[in-house]
PDB file of N, CA and C in Angstrom:
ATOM      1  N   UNK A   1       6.417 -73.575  -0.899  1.00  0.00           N
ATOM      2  CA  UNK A   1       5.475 -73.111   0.101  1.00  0.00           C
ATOM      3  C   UNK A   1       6.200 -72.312   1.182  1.00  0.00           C
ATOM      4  N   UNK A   2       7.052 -72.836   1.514  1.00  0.00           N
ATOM      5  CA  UNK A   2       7.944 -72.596   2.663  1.00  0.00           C
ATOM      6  C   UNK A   2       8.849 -70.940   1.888  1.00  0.00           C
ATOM      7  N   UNK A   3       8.584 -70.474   1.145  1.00  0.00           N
ATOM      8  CA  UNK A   3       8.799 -69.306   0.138  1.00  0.00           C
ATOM      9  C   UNK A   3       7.723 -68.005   0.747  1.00  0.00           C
ATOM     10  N   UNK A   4       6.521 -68.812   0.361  1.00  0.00           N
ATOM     11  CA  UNK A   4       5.386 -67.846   0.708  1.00  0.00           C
ATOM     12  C   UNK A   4       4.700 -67.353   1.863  1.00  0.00           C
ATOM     13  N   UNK A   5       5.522 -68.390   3.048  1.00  0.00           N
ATOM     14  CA  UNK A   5       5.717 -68.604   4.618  1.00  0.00           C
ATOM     15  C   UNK A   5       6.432 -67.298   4.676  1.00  0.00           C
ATOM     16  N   UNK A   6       7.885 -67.252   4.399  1.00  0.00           N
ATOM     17  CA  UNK A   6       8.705 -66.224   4.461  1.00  0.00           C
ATOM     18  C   UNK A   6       8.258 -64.989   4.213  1.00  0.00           C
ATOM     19  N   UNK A   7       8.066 -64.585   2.822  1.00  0.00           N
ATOM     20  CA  UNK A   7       7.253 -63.414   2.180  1.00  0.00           C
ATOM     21  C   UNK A   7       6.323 -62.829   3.248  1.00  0.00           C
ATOM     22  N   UNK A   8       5.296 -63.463   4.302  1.00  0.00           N
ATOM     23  CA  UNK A   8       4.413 -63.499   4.987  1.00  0.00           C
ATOM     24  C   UNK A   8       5.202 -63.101   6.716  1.00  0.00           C
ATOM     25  N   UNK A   9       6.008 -63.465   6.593  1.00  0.00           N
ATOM     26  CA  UNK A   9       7.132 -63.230   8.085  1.00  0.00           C
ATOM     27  C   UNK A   9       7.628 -61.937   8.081  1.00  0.00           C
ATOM     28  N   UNK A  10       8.323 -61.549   6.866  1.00  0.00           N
ATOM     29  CA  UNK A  10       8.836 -60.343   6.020  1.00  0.00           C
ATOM     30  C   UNK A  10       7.900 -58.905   6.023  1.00  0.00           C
ATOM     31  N   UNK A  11       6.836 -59.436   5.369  1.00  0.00           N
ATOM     32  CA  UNK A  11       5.485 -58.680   6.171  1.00  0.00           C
ATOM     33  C   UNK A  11       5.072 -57.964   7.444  1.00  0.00           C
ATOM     34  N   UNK A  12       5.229 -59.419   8.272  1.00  0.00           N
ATOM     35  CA  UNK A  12       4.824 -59.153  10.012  1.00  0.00           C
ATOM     36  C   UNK A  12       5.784 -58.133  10.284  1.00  0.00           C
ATOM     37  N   UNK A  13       6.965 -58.430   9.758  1.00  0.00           N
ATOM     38  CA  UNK A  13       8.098 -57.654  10.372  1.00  0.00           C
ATOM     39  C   UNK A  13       8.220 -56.025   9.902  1.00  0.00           C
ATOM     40  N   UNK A  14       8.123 -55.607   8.851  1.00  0.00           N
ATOM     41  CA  UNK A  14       7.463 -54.260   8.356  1.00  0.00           C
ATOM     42  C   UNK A  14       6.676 -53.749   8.474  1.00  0.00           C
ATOM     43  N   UNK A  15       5.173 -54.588   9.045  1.00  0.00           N
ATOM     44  CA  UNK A  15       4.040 -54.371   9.433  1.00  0.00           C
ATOM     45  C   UNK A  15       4.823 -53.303  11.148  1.00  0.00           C
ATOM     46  N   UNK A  16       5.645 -54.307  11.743  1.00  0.00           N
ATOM     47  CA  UNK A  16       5.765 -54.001  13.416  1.00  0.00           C
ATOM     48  C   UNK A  16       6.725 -52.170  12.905  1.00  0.00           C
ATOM     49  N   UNK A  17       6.935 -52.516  12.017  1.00  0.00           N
ATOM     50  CA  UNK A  17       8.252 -50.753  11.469  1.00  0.00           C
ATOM     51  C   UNK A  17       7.173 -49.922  11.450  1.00  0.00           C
ATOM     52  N   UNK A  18       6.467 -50.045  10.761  1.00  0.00           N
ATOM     53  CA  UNK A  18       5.527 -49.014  10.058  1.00  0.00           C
ATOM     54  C   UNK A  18       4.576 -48.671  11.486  1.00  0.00           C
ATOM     55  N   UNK A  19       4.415 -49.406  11.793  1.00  0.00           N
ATOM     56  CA  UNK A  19       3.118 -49.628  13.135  1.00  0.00           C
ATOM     57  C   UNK A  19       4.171 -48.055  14.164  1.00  0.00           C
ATOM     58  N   UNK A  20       5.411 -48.924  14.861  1.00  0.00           N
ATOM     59  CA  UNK A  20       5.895 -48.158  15.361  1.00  0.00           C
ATOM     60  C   UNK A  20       6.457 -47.174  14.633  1.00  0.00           C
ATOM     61  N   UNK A  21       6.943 -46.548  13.311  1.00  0.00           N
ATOM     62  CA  UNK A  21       7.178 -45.605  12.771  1.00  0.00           C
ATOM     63  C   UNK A  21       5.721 -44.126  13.022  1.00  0.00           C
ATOM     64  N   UNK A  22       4.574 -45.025  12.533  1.00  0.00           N
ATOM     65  CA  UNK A  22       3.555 -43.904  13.191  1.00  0.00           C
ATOM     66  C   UNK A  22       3.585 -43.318  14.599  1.00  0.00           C
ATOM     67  N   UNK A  23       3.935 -43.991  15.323  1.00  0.00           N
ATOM     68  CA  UNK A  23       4.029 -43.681  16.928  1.00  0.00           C
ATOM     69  C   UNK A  23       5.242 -42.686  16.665  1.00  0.00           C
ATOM     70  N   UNK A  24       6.569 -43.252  16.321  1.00  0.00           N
ATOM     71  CA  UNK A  24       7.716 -42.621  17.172  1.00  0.00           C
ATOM     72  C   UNK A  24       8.254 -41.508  15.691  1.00  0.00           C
ATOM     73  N   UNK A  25       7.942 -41.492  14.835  1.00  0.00           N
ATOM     74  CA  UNK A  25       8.042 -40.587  13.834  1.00  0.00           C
ATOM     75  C   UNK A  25       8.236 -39.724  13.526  1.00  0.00           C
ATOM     76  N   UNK A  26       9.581 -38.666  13.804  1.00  0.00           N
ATOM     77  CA  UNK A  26       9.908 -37.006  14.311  1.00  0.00           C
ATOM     78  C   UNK A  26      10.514 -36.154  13.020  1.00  0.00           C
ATOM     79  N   UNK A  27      10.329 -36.428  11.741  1.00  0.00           N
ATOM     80  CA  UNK A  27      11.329 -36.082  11.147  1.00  0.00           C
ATOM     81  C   UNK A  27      10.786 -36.728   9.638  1.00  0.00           C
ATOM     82  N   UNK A  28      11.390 -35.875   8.447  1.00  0.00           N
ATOM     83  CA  UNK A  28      10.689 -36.260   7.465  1.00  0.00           C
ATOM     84  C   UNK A  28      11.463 -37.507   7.048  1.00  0.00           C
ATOM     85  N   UNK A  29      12.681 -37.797   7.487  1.00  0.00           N
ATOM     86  CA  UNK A  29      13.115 -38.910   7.070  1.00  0.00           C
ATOM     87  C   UNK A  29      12.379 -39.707   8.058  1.00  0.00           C
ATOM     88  N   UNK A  30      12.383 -40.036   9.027  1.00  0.00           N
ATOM     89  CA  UNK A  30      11.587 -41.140   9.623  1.00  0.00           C
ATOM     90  C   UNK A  30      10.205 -41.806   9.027  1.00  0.00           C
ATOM     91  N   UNK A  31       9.588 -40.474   8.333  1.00  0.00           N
ATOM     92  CA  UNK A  31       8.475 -40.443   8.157  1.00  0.00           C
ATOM     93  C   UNK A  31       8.527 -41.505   7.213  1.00  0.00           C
ATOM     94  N   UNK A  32       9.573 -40.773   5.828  1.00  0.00           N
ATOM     95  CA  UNK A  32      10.059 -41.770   4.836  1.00  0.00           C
ATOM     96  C   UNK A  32      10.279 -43.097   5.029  1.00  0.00           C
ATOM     97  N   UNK A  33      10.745 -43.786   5.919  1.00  0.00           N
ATOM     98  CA  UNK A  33      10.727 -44.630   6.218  1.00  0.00           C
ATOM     99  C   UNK A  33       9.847 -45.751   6.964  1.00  0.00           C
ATOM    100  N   UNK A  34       8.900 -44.944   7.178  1.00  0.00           N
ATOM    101  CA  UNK A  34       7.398 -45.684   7.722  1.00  0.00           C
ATOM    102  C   UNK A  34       6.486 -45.818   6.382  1.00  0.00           C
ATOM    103  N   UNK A  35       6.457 -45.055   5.302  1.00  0.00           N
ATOM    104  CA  UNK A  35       5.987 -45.026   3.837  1.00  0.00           C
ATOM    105  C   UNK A  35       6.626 -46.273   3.549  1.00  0.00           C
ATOM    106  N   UNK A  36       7.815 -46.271   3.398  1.00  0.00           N
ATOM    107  CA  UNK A  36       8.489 -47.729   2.697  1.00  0.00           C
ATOM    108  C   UNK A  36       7.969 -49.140   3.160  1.00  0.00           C
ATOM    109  N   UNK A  37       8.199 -48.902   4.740  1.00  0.00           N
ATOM    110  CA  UNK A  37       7.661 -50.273   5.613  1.00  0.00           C
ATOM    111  C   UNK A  37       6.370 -50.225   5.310  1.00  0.00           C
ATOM    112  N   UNK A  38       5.608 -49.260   5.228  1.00  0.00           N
ATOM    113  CA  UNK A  38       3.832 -49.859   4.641  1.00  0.00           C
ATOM    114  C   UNK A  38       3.767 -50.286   3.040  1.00  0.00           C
ATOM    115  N   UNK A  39       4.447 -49.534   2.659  1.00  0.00           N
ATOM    116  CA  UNK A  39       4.313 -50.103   1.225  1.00  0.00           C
ATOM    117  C   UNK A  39       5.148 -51.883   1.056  1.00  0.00           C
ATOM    118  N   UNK A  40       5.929 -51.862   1.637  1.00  0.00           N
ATOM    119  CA  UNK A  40       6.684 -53.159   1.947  1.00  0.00           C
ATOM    120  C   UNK A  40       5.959 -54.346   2.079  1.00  0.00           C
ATOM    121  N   UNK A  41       5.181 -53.916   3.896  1.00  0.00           N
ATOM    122  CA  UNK A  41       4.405 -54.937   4.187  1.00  0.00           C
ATOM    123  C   UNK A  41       3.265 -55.117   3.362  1.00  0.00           C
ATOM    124  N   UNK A  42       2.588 -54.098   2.542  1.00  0.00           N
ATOM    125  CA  UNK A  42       1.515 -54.923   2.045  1.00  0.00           C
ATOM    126  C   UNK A  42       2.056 -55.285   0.717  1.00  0.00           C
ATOM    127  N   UNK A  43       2.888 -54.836   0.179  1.00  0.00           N
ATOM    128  CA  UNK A  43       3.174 -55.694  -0.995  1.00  0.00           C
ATOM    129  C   UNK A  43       3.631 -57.092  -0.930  1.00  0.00           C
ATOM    130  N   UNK A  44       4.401 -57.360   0.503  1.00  0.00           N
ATOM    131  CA  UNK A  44       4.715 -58.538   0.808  1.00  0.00           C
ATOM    132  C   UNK A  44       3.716 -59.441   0.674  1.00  0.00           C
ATOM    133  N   UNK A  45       2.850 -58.669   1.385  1.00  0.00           N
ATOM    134  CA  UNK A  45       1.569 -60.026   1.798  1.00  0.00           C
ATOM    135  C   UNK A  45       0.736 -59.970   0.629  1.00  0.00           C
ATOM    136  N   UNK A  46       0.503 -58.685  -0.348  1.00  0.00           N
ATOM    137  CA  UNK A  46      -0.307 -59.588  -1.220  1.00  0.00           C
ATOM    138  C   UNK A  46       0.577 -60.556  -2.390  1.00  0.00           C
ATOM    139  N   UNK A  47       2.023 -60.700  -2.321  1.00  0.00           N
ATOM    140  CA  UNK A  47       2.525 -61.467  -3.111  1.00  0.00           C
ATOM    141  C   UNK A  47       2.357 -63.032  -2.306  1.00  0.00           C
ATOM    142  N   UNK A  48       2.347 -62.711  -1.322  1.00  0.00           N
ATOM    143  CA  UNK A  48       2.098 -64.014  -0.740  1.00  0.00           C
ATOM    144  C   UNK A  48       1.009 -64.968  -0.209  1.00  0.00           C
ATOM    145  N   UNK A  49      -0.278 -63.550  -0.303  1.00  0.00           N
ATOM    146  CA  UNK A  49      -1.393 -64.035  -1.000  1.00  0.00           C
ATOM    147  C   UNK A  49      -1.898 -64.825  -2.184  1.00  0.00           C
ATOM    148  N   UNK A  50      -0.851 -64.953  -3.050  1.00  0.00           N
ATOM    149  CA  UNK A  50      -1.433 -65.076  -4.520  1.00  0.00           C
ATOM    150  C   UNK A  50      -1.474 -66.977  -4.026  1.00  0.00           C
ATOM    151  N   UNK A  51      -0.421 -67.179  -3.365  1.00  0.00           N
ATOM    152  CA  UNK A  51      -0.383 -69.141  -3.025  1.00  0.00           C
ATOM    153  C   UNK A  51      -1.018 -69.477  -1.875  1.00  0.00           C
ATOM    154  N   UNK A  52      -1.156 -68.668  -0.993  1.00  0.00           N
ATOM    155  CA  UNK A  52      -1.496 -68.829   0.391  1.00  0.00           C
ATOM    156  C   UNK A  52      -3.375 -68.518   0.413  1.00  0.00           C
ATOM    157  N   UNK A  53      -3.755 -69.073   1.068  1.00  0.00           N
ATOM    158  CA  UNK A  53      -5.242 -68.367   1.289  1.00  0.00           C
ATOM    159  C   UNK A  53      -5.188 -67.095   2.250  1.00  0.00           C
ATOM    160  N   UNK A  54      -6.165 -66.446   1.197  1.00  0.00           N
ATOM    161  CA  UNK A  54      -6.099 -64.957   2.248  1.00  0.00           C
ATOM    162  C   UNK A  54      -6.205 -64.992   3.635  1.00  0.00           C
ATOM    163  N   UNK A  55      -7.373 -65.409   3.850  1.00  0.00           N
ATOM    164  CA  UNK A  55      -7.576 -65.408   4.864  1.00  0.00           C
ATOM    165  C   UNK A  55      -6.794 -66.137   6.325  1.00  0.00           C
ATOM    166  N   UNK A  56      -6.155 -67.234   6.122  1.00  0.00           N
ATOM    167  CA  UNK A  56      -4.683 -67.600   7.156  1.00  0.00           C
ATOM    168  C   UNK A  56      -4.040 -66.545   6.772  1.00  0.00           C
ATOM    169  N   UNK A  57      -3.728 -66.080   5.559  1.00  0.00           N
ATOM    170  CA  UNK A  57      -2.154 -65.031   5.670  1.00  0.00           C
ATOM    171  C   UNK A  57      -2.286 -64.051   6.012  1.00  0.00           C
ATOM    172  N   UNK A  58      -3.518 -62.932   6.287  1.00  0.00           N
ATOM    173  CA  UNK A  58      -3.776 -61.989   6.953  1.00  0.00           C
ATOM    174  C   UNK A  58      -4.386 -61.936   8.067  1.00  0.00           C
ATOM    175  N   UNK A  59      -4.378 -63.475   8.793  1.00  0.00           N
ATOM    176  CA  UNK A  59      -4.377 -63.693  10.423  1.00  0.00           C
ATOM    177  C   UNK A  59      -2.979 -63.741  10.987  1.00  0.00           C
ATOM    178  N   UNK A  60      -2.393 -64.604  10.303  1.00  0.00           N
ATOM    179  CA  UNK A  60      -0.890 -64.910  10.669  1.00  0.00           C
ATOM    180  C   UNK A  60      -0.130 -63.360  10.605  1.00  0.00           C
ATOM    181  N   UNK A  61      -0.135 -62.905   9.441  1.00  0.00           N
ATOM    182  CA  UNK A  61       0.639 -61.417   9.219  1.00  0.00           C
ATOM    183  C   UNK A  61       0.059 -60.201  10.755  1.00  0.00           C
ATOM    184  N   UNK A  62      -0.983 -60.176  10.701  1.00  0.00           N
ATOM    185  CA  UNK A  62      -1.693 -59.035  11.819  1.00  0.00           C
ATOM    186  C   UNK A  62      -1.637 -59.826  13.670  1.00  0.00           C
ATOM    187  N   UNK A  63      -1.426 -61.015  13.416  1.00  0.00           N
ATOM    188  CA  UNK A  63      -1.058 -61.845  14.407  1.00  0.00           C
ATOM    189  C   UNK A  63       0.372 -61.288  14.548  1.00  0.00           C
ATOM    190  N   UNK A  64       1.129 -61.272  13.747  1.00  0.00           N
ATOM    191  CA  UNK A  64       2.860 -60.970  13.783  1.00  0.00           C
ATOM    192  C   UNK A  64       3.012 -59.570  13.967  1.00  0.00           C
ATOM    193  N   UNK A  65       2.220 -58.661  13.674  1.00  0.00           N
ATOM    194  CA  UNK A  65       2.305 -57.554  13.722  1.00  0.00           C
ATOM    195  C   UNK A  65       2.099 -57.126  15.005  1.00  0.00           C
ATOM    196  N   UNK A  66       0.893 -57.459  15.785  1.00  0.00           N
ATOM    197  CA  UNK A  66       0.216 -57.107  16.873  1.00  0.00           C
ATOM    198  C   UNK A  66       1.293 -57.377  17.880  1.00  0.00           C
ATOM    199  N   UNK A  67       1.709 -58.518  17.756  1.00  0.00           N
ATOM    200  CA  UNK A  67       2.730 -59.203  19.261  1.00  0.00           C
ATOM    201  C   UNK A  67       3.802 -58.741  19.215  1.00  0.00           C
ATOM    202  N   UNK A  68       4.244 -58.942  17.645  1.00  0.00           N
ATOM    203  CA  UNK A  68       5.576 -58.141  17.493  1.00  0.00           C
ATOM    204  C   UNK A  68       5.911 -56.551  18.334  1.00  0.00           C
ATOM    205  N   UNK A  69       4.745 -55.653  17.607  1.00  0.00           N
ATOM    206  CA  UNK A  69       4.695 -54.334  18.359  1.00  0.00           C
ATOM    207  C   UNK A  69       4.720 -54.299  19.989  1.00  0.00           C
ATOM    208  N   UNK A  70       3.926 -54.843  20.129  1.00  0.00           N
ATOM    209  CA  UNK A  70       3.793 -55.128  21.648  1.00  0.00           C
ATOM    210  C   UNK A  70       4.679 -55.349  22.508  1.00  0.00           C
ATOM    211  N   UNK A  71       5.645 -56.589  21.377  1.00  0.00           N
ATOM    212  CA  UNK A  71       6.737 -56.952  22.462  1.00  0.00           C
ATOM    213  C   UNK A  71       7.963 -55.665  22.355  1.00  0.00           C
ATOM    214  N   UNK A  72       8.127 -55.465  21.017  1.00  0.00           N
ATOM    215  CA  UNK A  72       8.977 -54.315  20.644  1.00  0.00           C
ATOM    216  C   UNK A  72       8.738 -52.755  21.238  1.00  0.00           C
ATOM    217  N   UNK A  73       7.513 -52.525  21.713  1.00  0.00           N
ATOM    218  CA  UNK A  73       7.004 -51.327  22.437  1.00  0.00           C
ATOM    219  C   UNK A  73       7.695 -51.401  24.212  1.00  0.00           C
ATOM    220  N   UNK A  74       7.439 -52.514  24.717  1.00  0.00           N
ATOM    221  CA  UNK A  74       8.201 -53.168  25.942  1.00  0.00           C
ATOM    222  C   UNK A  74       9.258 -53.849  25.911  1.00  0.00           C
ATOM    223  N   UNK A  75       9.874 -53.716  25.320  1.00  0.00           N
ATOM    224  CA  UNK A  75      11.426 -53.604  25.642  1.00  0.00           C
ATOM    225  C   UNK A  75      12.155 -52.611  25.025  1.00  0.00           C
ATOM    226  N   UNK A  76      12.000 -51.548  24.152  1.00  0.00           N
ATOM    227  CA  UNK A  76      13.104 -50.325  23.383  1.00  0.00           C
ATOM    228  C   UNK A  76      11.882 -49.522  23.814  1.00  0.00           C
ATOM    229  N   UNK A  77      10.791 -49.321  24.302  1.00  0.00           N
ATOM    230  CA  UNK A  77      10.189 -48.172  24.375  1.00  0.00           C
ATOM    231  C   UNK A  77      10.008 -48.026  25.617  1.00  0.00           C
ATOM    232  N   UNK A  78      10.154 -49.066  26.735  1.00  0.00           N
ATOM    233  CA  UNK A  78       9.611 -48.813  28.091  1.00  0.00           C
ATOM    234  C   UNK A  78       8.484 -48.820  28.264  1.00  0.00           C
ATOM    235  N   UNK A  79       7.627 -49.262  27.795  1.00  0.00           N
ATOM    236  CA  UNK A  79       6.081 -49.621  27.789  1.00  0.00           C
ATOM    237  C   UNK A  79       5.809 -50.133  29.191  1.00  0.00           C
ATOM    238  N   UNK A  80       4.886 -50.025  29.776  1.00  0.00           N
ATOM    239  CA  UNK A  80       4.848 -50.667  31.215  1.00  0.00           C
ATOM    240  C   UNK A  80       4.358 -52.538  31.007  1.00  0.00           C
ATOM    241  N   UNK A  81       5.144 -53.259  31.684  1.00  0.00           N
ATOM    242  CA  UNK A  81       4.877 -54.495  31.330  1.00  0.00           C
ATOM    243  C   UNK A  81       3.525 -55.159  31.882  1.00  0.00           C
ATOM    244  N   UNK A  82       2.533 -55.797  31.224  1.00  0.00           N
ATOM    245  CA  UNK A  82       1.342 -55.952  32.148  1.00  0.00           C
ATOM    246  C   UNK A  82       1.059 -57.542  31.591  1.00  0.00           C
ATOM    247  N   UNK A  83       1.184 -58.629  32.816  1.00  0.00           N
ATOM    248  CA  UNK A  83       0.923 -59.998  32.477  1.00  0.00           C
ATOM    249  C   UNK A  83      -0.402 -60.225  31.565  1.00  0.00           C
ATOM    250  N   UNK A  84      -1.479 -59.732  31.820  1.00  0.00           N
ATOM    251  CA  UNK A  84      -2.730 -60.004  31.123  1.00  0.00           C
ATOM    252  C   UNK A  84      -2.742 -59.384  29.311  1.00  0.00           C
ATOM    253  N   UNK A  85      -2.305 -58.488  29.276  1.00  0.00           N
ATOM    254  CA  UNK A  85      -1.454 -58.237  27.900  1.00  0.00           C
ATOM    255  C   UNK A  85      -0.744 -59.186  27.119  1.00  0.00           C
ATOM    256  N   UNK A  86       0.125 -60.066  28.234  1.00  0.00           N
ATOM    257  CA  UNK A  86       1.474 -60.274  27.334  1.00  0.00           C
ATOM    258  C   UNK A  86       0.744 -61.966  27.290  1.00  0.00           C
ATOM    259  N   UNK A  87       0.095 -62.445  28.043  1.00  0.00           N
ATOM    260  CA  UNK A  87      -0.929 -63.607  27.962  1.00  0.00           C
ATOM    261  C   UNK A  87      -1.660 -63.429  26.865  1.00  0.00           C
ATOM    262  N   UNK A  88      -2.534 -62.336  26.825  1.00  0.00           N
ATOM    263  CA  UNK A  88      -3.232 -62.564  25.734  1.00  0.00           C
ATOM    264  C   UNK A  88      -2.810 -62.656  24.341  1.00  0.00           C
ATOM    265  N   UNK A  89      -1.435 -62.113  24.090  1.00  0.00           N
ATOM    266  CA  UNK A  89      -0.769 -62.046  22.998  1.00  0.00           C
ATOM    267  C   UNK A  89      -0.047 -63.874  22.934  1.00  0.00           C
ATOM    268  N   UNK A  90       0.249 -64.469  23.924  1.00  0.00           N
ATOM    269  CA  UNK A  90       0.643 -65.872  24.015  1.00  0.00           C
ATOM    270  C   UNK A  90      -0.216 -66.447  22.897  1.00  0.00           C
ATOM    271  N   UNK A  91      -1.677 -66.254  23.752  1.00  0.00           N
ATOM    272  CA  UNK A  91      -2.950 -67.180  23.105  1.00  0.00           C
ATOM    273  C   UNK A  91      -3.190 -66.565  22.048  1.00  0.00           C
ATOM    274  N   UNK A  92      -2.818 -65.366  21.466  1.00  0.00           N
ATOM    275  CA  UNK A  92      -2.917 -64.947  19.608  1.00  0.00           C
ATOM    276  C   UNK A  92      -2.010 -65.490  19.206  1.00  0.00           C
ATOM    277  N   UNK A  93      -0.888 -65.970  19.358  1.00  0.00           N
ATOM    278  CA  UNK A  93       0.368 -66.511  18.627  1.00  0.00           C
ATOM    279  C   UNK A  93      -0.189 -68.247  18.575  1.00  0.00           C
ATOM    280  N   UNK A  94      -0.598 -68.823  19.665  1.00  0.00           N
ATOM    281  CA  UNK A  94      -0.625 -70.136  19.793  1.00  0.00           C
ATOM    282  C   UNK A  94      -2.184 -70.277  18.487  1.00  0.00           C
ATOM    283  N   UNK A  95      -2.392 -69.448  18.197  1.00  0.00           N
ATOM    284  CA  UNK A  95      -3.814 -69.280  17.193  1.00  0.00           C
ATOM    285  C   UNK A  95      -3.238 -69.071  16.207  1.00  0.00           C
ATOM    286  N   UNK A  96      -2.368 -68.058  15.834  1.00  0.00           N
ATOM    287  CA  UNK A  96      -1.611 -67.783  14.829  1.00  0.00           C
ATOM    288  C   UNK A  96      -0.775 -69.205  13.913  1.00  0.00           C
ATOM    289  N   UNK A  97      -0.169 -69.714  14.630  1.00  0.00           N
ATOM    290  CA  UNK A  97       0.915 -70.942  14.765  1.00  0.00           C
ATOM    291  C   UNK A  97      -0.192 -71.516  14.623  1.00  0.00           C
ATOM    292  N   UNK A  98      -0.755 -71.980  15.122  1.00  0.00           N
ATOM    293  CA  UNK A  98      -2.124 -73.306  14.694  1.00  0.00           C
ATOM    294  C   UNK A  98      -2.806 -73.077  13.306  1.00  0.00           C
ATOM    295  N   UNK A  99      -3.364 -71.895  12.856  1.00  0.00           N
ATOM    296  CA  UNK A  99      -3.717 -71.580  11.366  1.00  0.00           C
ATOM    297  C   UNK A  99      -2.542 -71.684  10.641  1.00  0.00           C
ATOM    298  N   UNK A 100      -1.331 -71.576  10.852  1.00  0.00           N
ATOM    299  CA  UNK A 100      -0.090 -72.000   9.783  1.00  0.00           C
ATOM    300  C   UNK A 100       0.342 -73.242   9.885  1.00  0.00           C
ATOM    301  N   UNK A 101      -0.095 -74.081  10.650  1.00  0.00           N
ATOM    302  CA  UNK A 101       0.053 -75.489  10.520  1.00  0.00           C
ATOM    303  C   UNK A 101      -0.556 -76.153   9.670  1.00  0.00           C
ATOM    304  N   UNK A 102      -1.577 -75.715   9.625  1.00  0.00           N
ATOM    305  CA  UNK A 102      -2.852 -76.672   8.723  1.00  0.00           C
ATOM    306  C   UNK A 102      -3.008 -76.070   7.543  1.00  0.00           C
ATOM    307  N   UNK A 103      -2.480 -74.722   7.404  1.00  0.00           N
ATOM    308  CA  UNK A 103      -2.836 -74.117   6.095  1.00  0.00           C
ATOM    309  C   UNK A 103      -2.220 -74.990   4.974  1.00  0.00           C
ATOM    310  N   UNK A 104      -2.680 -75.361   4.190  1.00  0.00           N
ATOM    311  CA  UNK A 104      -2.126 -76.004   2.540  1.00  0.00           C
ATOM    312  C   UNK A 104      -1.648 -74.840   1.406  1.00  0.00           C
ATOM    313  N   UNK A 105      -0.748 -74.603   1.056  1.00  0.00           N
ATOM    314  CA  UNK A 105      -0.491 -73.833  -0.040  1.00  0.00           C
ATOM    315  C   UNK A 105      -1.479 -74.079  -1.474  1.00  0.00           C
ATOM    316  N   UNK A 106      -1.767 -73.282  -1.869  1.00  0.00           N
ATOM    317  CA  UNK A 106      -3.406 -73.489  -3.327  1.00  0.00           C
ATOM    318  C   UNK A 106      -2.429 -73.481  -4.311  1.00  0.00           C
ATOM    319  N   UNK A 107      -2.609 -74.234  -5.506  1.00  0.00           N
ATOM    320  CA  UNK A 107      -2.283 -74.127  -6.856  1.00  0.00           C
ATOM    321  C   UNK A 107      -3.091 -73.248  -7.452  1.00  0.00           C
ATOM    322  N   UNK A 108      -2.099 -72.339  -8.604  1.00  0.00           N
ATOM    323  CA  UNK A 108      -2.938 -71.320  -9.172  1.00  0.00           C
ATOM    324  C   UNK A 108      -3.198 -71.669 -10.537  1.00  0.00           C
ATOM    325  N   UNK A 109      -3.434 -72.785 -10.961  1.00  0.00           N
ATOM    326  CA  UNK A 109      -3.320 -73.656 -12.361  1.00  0.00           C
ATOM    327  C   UNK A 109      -4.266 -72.856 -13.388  1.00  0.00           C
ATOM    328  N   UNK A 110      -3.061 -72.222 -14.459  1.00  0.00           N
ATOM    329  CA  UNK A 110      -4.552 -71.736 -15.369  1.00  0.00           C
ATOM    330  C   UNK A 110      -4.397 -70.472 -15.315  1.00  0.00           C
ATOM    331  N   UNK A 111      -4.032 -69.708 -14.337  1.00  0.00           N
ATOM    332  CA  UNK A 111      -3.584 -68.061 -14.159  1.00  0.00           C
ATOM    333  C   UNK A 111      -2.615 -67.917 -14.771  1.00  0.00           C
ATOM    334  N   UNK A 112      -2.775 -66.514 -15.474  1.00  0.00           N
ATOM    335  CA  UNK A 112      -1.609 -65.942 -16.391  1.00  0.00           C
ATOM    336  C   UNK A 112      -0.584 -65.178 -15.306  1.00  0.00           C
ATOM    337  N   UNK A 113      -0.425 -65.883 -14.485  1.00  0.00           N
ATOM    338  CA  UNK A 113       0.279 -65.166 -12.645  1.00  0.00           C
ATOM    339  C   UNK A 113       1.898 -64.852 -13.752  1.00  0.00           C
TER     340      UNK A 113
END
């Protein structure tokens, strides 16, 4: 389980490349490299869909993505820092973290996976 946790982290984290690759993107190699991180992150997550229920793993993943960027936009980009922002991203993580607590990993018994 703790496999398909990862796969799903791996995600968030390519999700936050690609996110900021569209923003800061000057150059055809950069570009290239925002292609990879999207193709990355969603291949991540639907492999880690296949054990996980969709629906926690594409709260948790867009949860990781969102805060991630956010935090990564304010501190290497100079983003202006704004408490009610960085609060509300608290209470998406503490939501995030609460749907991965309780989530149960599914058996796929019977699939030619």
């Amino acid at each position: 389980m703790k496999r398909n946790w990862n796969l799903v982290f791996a995600a968030g984290l390519f999700e936050i490349g690609w996110v900021i690759g569209l923003k800061h993107a000057y150059n055809w190699g950069t570009w290239v490299l925002t292609a990879i991180a999207i193709y990355m992150s969603m291949h991540l997550l639907i492999a880690a869909s296949r054990k996980l229920p969709v629906g926690t793993t594409y709260a948790v993943f867009t949860g990781m993505g969102t805060a991630g960027t956010v935090v990564f936009e304010i501190a290497v980009f100079n983003e202006p820092f704004n408490l009610t922002k960085v609060l509300l991203i608290v209470l998406l993580l503490c939501g995030v973290i609460g749907l991965k607590t309780i989530t149960k990993e599914t058996s796929n018994k019977g699939e030619g996976a």
